[in-house]
Protein backbone atom coordinates (compact mmCIF):
# COMPACT_ATOMS: atom_id res chain seq x y z
CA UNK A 1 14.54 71.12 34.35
CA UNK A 2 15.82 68.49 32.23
CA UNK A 3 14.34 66.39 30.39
CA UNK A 4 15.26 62.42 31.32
CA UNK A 5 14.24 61.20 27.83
CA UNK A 6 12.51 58.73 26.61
CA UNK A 7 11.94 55.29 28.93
CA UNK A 8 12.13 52.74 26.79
CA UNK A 9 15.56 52.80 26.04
CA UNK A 10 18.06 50.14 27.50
CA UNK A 11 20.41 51.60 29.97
CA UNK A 12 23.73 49.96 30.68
CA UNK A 13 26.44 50.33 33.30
CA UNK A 14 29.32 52.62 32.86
CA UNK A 15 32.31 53.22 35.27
CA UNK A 16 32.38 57.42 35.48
CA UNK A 17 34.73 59.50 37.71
CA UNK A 18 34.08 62.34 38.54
CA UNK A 19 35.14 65.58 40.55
CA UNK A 20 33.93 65.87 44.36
CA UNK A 21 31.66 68.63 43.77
CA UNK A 22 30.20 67.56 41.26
CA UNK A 23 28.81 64.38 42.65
CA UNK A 24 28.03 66.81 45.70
CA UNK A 25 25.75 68.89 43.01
CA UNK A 26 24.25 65.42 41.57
CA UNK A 27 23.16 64.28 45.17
CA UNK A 28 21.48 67.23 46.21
CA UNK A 29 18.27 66.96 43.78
CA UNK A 30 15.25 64.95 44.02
CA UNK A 31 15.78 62.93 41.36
CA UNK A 32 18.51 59.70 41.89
CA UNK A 33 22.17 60.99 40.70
CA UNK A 34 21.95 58.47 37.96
CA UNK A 35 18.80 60.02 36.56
CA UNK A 36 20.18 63.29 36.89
CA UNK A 37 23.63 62.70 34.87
CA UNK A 38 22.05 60.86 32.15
CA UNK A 39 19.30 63.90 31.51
CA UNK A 40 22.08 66.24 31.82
CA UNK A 41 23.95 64.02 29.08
CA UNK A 42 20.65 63.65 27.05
CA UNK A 43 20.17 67.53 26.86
CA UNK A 44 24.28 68.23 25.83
CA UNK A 45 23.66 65.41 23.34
CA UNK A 46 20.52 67.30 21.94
CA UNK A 47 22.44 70.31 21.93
CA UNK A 48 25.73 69.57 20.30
CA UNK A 49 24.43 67.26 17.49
CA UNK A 50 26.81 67.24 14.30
């Protein structure tokens, strides 16, 4: 699972396109697709620090 971070961040809107099957992938979990892309974006991040 990842992990969504912490909560009392500010969020703000981005434009993002993506391929079909990926948004297919984000819309089958529990979670809201938003939640899910910016945890999956949170973990690269924490993975791929400089």
């Amino acid at each position: 699972m990842l992990c969504s971070g912490p909560k009392s961040l500010s969020k703000g809107p981005l434009t993002l396109r993506l391929d079909a099957d990926v948004v297919e992938w984000l819309h089958q979990g529990e979670e809201g697709y938003q939640t899910r892309i910016n945890a999956a974006l949170r973990d690269f991040t924490k993975h791929h620090r400089s």
